[in-house]
N, C-alpha and C. Protein backbone atom coordinates (compact mmCIF):
# COMPACT_ATOMS: atom_id res chain seq x y z
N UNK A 1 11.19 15.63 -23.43
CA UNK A 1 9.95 15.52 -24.21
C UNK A 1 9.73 16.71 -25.13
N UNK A 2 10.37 17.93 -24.80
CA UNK A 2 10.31 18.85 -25.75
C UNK A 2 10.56 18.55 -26.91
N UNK A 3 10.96 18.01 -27.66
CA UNK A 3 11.23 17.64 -29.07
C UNK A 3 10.13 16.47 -29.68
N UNK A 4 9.50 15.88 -28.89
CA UNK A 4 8.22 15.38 -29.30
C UNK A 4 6.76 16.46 -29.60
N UNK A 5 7.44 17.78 -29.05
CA UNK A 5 6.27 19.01 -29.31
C UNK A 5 4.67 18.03 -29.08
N UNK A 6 4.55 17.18 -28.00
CA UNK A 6 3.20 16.75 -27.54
C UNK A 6 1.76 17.99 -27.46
N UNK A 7 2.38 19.36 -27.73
CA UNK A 7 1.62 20.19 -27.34
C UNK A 7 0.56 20.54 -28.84
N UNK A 8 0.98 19.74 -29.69
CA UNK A 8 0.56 19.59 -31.19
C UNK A 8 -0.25 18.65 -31.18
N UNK A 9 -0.15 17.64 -30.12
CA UNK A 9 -1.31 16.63 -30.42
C UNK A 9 -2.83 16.63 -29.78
N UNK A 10 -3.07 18.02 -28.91
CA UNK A 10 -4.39 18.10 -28.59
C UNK A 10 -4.64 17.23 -27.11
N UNK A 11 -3.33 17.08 -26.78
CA UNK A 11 -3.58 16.63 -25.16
C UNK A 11 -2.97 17.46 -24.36
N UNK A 12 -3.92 17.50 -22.83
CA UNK A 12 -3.66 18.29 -21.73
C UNK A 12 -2.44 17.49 -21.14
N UNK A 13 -1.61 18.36 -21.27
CA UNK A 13 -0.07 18.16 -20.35
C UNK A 13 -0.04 18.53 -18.87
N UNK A 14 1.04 18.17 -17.55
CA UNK A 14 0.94 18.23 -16.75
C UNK A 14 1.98 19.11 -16.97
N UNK A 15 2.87 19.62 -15.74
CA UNK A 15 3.94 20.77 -15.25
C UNK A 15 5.49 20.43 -15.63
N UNK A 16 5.04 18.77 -16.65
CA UNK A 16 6.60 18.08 -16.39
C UNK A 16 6.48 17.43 -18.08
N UNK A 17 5.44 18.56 -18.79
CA UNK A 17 5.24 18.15 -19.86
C UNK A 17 4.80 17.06 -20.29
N UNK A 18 4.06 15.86 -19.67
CA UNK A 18 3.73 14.55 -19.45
C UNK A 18 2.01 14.67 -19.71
N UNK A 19 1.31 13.60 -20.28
CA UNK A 19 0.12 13.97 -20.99
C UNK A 19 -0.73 13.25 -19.87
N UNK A 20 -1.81 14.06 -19.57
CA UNK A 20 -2.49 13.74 -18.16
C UNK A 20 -3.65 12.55 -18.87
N UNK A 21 -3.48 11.62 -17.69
CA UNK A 21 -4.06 10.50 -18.18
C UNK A 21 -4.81 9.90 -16.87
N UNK A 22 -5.76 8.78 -17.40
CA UNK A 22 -6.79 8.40 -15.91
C UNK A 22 -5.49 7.07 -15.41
N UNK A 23 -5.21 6.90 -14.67
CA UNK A 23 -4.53 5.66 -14.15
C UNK A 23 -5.67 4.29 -14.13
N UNK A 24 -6.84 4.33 -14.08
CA UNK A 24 -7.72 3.05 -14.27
C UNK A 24 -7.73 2.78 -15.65
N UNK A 25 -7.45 3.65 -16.39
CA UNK A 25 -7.77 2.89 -17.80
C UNK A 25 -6.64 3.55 -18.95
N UNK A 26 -5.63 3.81 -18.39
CA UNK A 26 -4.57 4.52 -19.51
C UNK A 26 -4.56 5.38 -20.35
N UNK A 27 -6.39 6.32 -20.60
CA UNK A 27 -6.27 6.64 -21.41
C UNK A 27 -5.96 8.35 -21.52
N UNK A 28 -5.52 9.14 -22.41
CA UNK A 28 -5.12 10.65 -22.08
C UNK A 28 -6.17 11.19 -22.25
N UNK A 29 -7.10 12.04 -21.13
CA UNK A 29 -8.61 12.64 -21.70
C UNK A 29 -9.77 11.54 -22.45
N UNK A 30 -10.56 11.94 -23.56
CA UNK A 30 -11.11 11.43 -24.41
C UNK A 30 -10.32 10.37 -25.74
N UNK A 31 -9.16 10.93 -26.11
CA UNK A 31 -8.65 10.70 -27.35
C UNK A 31 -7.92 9.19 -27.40
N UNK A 32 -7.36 8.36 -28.29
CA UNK A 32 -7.43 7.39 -28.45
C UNK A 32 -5.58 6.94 -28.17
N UNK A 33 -4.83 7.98 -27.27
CA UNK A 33 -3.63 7.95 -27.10
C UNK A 33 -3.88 7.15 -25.40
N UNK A 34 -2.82 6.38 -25.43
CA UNK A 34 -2.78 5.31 -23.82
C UNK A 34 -1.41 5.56 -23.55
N UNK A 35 -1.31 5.65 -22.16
CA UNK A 35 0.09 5.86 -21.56
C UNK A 35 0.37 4.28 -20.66
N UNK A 36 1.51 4.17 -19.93
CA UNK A 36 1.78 3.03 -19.50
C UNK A 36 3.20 3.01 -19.18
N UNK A 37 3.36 2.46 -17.62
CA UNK A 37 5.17 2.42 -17.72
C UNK A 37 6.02 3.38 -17.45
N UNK A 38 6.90 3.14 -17.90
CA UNK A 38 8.20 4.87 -18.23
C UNK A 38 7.49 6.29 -18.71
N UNK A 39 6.52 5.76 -19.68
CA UNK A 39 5.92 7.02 -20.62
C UNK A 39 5.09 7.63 -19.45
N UNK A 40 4.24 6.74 -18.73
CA UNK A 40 3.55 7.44 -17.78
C UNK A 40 3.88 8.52 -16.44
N UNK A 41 5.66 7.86 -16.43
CA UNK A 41 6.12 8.29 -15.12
C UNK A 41 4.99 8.40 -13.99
N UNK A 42 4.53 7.34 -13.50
CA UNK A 42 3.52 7.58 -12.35
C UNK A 42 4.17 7.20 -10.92
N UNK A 43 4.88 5.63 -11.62
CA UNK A 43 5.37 5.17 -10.81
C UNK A 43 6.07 4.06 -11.05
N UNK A 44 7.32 4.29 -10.47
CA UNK A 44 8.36 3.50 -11.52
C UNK A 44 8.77 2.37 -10.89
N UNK A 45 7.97 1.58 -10.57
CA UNK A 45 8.11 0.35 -10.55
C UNK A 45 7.20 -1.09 -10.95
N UNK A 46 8.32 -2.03 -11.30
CA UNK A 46 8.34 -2.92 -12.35
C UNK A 46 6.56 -3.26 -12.19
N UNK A 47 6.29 -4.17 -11.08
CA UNK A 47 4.62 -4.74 -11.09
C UNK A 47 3.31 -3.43 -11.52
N UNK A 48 3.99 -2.29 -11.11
CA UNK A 48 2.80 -1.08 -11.67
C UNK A 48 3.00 -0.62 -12.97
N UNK A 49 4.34 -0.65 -13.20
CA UNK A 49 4.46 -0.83 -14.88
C UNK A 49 3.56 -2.04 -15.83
N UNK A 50 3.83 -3.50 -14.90
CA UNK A 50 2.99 -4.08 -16.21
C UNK A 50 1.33 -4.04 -15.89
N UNK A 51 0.96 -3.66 -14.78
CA UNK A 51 0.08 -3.23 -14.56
C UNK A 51 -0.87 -2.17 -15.63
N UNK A 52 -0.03 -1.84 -15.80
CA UNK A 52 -0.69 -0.48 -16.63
C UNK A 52 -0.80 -0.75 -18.31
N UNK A 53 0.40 -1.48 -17.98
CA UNK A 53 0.48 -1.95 -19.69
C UNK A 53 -0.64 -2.63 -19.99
N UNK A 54 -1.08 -3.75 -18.94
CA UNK A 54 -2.10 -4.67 -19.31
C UNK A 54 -3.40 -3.82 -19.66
N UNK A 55 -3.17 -2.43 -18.78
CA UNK A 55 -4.33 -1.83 -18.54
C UNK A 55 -4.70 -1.05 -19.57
N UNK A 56 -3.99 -0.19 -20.33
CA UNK A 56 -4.29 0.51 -21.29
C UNK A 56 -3.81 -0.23 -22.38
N UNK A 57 -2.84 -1.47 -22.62
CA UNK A 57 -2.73 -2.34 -23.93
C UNK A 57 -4.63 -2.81 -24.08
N UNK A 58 -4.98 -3.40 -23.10
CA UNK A 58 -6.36 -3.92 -23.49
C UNK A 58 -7.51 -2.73 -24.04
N UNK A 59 -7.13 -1.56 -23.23
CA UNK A 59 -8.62 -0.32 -23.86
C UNK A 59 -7.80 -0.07 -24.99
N UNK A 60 -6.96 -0.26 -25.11
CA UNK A 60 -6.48 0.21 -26.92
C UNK A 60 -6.92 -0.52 -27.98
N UNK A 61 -6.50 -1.64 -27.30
CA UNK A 61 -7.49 -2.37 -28.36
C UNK A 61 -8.88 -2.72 -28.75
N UNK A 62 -9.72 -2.39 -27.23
CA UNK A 62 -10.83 -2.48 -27.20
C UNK A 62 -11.12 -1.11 -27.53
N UNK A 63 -10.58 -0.19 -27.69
CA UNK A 63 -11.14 1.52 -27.98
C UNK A 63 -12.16 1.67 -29.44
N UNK A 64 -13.04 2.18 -29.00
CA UNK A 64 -13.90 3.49 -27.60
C UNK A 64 -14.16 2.63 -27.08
N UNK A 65 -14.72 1.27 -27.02
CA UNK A 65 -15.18 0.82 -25.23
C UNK A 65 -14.37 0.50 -24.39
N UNK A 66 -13.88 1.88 -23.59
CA UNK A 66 -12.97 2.02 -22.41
C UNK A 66 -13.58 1.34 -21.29
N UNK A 67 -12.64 0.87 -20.44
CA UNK A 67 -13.65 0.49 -19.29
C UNK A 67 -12.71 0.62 -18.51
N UNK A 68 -12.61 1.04 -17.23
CA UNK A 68 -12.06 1.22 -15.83
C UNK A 68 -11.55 -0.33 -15.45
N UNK A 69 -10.27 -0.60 -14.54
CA UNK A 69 -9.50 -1.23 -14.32
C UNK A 69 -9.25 -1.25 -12.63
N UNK A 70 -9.19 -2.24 -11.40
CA UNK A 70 -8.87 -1.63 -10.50
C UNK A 70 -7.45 -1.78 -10.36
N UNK A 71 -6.72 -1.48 -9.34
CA UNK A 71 -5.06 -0.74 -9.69
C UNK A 71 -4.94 -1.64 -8.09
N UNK A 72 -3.71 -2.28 -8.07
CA UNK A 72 -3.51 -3.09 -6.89
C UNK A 72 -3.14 -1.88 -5.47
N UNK A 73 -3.04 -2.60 -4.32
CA UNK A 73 -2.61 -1.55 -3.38
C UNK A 73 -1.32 -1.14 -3.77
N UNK A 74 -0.28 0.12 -2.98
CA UNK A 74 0.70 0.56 -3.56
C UNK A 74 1.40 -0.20 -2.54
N UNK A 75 3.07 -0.72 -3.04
CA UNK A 75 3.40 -1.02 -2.16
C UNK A 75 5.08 -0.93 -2.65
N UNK A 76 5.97 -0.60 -2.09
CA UNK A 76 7.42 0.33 -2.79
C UNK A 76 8.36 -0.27 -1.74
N UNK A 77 9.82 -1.19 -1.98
CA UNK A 77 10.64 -1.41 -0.97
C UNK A 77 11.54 -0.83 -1.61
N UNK A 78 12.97 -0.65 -0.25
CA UNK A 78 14.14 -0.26 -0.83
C UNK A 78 14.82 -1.07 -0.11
N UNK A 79 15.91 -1.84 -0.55
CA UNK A 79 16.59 -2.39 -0.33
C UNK A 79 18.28 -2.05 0.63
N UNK A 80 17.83 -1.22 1.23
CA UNK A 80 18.65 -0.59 2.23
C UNK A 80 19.13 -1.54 3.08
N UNK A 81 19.51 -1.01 4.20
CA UNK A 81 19.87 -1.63 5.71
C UNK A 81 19.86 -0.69 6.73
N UNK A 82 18.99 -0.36 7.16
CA UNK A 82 17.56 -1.37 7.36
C UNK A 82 16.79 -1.35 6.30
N UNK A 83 15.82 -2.42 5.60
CA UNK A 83 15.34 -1.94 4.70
C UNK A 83 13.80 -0.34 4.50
N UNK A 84 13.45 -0.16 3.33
CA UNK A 84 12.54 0.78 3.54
C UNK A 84 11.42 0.14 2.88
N UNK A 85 9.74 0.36 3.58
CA UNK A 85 8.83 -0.20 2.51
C UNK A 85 7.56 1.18 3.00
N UNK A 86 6.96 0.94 1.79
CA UNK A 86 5.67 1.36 1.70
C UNK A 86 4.34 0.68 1.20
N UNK A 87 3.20 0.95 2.40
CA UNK A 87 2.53 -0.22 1.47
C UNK A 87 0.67 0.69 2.39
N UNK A 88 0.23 0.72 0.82
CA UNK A 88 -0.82 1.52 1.17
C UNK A 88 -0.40 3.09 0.79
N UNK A 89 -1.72 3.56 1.50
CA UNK A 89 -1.46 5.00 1.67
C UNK A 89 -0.34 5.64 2.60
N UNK A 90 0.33 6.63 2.03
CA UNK A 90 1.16 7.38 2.91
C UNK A 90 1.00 8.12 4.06
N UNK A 91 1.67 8.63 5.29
CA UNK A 91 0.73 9.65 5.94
C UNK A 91 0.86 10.80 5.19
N UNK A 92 1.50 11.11 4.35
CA UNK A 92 1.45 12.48 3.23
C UNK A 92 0.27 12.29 3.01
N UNK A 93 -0.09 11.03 2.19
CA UNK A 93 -1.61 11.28 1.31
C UNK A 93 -2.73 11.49 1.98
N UNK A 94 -2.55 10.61 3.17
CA UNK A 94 -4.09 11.05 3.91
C UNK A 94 -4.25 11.96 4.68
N UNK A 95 -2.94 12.90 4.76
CA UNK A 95 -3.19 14.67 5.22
C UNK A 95 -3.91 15.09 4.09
N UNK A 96 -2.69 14.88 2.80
CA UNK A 96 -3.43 15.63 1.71
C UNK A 96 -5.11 15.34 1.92
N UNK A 97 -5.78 13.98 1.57
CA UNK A 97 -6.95 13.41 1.44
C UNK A 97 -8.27 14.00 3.05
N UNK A 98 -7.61 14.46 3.45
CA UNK A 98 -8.19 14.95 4.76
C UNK A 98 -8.67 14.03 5.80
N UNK A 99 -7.93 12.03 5.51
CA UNK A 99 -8.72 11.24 6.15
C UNK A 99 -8.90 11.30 7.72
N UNK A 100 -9.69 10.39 8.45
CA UNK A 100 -9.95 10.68 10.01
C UNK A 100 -9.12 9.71 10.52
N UNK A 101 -7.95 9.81 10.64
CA UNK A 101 -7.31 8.23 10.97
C UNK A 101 -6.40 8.53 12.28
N UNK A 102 -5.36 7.23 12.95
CA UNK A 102 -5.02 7.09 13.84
C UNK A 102 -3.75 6.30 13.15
N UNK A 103 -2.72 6.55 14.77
CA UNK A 103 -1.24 6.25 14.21
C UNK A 103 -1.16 5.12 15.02
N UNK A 104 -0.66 3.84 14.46
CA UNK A 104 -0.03 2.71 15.80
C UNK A 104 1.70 2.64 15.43
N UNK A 105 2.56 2.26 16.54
CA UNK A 105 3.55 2.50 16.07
C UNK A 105 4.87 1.71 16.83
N UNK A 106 5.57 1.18 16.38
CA UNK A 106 6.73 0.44 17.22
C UNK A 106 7.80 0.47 16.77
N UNK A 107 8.71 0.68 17.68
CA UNK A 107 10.43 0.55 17.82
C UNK A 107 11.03 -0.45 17.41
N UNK A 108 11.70 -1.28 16.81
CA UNK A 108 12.34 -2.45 16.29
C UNK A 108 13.44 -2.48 17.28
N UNK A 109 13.94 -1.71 18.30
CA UNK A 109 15.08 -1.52 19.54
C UNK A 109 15.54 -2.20 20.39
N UNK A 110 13.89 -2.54 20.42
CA UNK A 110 14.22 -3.84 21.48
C UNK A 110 12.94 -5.10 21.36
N UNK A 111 13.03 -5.47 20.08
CA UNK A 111 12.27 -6.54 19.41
C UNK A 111 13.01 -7.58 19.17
N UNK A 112 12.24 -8.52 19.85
CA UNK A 112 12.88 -9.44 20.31
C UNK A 112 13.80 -10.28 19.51
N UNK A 113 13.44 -11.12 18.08
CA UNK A 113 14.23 -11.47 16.76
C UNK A 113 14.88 -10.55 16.50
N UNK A 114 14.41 -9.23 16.23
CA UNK A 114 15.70 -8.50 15.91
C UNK A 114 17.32 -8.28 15.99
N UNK A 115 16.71 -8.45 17.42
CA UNK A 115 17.72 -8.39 18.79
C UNK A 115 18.67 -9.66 18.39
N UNK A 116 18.00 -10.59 18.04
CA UNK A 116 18.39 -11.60 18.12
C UNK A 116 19.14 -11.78 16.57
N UNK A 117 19.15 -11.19 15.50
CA UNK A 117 19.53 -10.88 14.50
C UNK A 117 20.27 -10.03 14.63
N UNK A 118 20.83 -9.33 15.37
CA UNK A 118 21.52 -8.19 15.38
C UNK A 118 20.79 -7.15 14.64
N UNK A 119 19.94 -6.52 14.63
CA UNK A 119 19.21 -5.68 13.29
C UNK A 119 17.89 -4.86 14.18
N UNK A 120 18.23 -4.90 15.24
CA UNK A 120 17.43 -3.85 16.41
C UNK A 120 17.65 -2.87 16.25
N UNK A 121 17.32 -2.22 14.93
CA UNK A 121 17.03 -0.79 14.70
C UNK A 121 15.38 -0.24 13.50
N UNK A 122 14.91 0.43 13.91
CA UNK A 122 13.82 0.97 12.73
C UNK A 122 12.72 1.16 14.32
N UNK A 123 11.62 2.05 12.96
CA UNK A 123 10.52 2.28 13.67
C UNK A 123 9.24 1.61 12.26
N UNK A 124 8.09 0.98 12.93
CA UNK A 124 7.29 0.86 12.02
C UNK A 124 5.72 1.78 12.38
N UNK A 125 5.38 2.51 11.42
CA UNK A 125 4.05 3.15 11.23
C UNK A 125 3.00 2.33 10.98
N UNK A 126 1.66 2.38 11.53
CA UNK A 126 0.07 1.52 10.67
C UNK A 126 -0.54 2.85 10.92
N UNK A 127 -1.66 2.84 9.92
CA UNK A 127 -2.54 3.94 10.09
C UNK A 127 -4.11 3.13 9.86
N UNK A 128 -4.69 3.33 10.64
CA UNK A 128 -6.47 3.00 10.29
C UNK A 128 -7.00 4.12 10.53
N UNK A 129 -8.39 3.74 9.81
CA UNK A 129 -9.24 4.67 9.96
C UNK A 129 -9.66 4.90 11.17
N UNK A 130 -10.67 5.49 11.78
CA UNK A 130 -11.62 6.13 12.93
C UNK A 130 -12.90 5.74 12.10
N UNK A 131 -13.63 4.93 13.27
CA UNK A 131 -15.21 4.52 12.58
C UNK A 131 -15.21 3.22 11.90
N UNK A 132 -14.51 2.76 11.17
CA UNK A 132 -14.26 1.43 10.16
C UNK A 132 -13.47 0.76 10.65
N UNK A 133 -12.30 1.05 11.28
CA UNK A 133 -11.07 0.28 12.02
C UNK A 133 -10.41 -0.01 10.59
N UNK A 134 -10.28 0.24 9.44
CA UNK A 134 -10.19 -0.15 8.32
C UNK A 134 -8.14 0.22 8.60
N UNK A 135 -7.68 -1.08 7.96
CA UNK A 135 -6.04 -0.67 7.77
C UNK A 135 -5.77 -0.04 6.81
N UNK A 136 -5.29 1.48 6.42
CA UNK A 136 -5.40 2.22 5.43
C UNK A 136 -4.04 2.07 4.51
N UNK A 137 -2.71 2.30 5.41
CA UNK A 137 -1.18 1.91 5.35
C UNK A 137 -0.74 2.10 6.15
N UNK A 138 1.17 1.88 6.04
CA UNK A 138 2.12 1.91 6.73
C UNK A 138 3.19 2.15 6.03
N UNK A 139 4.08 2.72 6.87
CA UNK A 139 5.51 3.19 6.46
C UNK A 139 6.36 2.78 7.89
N UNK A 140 7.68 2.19 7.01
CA UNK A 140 8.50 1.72 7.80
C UNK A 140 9.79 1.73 7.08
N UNK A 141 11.05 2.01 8.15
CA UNK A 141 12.37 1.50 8.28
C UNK A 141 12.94 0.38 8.97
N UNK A 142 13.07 -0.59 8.60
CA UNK A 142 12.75 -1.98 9.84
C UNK A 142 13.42 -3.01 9.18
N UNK A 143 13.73 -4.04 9.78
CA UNK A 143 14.72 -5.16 9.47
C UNK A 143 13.45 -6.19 8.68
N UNK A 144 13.64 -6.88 7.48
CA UNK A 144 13.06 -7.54 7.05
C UNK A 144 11.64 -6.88 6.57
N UNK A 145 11.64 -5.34 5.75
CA UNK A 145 11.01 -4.40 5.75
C UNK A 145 9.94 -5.08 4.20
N UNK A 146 10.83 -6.01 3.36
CA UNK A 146 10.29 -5.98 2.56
C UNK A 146 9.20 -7.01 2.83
N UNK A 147 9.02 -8.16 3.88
CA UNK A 147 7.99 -9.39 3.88
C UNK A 147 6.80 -8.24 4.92
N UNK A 148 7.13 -7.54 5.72
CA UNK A 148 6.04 -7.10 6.30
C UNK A 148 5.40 -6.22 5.76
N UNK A 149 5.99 -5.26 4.47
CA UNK A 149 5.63 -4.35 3.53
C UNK A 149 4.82 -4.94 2.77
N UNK A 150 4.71 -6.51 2.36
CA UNK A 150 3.74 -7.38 1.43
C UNK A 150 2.61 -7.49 2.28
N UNK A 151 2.89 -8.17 3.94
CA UNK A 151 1.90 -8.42 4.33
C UNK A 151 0.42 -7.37 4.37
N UNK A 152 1.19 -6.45 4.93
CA UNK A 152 0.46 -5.08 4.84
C UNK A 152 0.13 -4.49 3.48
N UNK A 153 0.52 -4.58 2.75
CA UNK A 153 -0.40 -4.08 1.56
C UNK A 153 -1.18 -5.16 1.08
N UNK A 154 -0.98 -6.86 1.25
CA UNK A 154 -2.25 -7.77 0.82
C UNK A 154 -3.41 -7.38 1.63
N UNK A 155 -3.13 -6.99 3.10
CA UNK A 155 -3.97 -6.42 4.44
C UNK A 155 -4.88 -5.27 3.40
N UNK A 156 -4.08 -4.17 2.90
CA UNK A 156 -4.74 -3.03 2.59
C UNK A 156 -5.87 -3.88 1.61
N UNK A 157 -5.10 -4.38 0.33
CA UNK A 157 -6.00 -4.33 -0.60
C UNK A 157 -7.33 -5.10 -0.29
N UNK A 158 -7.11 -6.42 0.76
CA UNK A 158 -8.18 -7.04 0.86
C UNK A 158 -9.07 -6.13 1.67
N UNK A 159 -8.75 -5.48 2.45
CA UNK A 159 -9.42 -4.21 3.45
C UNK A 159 -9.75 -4.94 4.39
N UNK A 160 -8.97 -5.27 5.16
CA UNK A 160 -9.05 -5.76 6.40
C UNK A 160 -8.74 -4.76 7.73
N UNK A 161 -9.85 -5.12 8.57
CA UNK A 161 -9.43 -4.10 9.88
C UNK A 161 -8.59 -4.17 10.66
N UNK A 162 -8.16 -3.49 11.58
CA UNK A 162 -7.29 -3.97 12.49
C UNK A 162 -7.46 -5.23 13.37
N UNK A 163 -8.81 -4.70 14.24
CA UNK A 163 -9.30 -6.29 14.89
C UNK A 163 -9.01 -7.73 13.77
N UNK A 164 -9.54 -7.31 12.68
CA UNK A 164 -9.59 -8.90 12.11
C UNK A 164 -7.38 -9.15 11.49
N UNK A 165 -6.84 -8.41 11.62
CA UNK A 165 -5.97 -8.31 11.58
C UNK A 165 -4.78 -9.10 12.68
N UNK A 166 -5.66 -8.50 13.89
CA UNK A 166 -5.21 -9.20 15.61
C UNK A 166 -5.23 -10.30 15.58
N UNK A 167 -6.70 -10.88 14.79
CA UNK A 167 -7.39 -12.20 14.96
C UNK A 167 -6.20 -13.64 14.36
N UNK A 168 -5.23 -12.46 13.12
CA UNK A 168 -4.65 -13.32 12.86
C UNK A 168 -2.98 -14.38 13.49
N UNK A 169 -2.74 -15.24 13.28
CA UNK A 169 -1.89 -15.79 13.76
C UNK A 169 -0.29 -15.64 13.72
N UNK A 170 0.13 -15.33 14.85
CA UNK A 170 1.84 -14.27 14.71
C UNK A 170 2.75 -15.58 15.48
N UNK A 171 3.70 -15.65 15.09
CA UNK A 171 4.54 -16.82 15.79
C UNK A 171 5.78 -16.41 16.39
N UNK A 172 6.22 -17.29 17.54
CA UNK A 172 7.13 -16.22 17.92
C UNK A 172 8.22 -17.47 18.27
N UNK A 173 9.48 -17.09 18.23
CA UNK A 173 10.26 -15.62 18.10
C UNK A 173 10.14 -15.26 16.32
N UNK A 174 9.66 -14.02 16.14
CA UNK A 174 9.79 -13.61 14.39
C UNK A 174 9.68 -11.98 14.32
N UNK A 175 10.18 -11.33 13.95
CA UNK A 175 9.95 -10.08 13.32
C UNK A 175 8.40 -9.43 13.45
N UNK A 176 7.58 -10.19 12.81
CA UNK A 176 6.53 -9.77 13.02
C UNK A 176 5.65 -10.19 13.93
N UNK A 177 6.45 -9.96 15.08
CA UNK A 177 5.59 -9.68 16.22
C UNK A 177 5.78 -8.11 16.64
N UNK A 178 6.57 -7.53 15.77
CA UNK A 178 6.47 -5.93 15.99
C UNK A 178 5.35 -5.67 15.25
N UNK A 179 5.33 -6.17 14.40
CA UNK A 179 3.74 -5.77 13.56
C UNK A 179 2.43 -5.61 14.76
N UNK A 180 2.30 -6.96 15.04
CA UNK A 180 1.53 -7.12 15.87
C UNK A 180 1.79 -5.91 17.35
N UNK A 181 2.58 -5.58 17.52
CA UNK A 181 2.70 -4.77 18.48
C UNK A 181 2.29 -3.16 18.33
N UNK A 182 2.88 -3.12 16.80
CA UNK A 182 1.97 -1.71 16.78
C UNK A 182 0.62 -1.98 16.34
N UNK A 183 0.01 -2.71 15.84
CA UNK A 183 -1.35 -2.98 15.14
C UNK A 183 -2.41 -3.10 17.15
N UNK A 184 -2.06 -3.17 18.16
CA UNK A 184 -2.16 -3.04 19.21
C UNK A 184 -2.22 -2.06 19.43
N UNK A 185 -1.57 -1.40 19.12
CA UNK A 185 -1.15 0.44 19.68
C UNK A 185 -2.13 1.00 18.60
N UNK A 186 -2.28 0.35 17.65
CA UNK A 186 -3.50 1.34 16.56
C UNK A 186 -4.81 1.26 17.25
N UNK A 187 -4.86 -0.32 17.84
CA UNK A 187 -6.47 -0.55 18.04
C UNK A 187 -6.86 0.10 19.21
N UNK A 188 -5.30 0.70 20.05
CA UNK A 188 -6.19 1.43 21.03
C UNK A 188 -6.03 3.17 20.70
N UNK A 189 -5.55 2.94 19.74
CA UNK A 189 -5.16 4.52 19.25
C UNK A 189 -6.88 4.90 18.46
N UNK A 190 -7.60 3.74 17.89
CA UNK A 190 -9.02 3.40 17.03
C UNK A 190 -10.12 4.07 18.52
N UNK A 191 -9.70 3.00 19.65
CA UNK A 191 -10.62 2.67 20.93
C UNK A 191 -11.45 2.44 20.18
N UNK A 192 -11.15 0.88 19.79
CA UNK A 192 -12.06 0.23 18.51
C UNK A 192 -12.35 -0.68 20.41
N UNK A 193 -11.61 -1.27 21.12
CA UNK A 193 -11.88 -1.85 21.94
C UNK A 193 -11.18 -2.75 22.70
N UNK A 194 -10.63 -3.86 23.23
CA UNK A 194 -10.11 -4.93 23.65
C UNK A 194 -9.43 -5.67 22.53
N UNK A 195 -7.98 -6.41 22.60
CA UNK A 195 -7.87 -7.06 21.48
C UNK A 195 -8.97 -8.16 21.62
N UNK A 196 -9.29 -8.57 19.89
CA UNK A 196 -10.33 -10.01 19.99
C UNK A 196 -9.53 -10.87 20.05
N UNK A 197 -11.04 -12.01 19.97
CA UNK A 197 -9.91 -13.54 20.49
C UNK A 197 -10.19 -14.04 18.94
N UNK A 198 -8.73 -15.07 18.82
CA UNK A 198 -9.26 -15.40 17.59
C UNK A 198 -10.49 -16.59 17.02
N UNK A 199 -10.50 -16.78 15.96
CA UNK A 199 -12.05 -17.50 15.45
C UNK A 199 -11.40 -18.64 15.74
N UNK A 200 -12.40 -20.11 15.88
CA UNK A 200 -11.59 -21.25 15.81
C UNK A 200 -12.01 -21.41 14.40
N UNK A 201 -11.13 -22.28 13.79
CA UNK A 201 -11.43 -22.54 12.48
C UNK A 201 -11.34 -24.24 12.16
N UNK A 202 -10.96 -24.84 13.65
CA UNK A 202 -11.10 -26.31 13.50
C UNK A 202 -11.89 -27.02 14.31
N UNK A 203 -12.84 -26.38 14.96
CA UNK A 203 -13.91 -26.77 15.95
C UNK A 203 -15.03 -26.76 15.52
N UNK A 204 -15.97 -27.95 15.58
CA UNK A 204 -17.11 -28.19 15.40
C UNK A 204 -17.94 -27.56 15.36
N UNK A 205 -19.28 -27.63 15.21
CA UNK A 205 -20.60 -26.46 14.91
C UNK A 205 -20.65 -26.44 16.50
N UNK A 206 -21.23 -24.96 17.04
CA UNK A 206 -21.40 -24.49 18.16
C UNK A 206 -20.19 -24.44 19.26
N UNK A 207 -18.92 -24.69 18.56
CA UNK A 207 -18.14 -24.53 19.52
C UNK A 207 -17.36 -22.90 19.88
């Protein structure tokens, strides 16, 4: 970027020479320059790329009436073996963030599909809050890393708790019944309480 001399155009740069910008609305400071994508280096992948594009293509054109954008949960696979995902907050970020949270956590070692897949290796992380039971994220190395990495970040963004999380329906033999196994280990890691039972959703009034 040195040869673009950005330091001529009246925007605050970061440490990597990159022009500091709001991520809700693309724009750099006050001025009528929008970042997005590659240029932004925030985060280099494809759905947060067009994300952003949509996000600061629209205040560009609508500029000056900027308006704030919300930004989906984060959620990052790697295509390894075992695979790697992220989805939500990191436990990096919520040291950094100072949150009050709790760890649930399970072995893929001796899970049962796994096992049965040959692919009985990984550990998976959940983190909730303390007070809210709120599912914040998770990090995992785990067989079939990338479908439980979705589930859990649709979990984050809708903000669902752990309990209402329990409530939902796990089938077995499948992979994600390790989910369910640490999301257990969170709720008593929460001492949110007993797992719940789930809602009926095909039973009559008062049942």
């Amino acid at each position: 970027l040195d040869t673009l001399e950005l330091s001529k155009a009246g925007l605050a740069l970061d440490a990597r020479g990159v022009p500091l910008h709001d991520r809700h609305t693309g724009q750099c400071g006050t001025s009528h320059v929008f970042l997005a994508g590659d240029a932004s280096a925030e985060r280099a992948i494809l759905h947060e790329a067009a994300d952003e594009g949509r996000i600061a293509g629209d205040n560009a054109g609508r500029f000056p009436d900027v308006r704030c954008q919300p930004r989906r949960a984060p959620l990052a696979i790697v295509f390894s073996d075992p695979q790697i995902a992220l989805a939500g907050a990191t436990h990096r970020e919520l040291l950094q963030r100072r949150a009050d949270f709790a760890i649930g956590a399970v072995s893929f070692d001796d899970q049962g599909r796994s096992r049965v897949m040959n692919q009985h290796r990984g550990l998976l992380h959940v983190y909730g809050e303390h007070g809210t039971g709120l599912l914040l994220g998770a990090e995992m190395i785990a067989p079939r890393a990338e479908h439980l990495g979705h589930l859990l970040a649709w979990a984050v963004q809708r903000q669902l708790t752990i309990p209402e999380l329990l409530e939902m329906p796990f089938y077995h033999p499948v992979v994600e019944e390790g989910l369910r196994s640490a999301l257990r280990d969170l709720n008593h890691e929460l001492r949110i309480g007993p797992e719940p039972v789930p809602h009926c959703i095909d039973c009559g009034p008062g049942a």
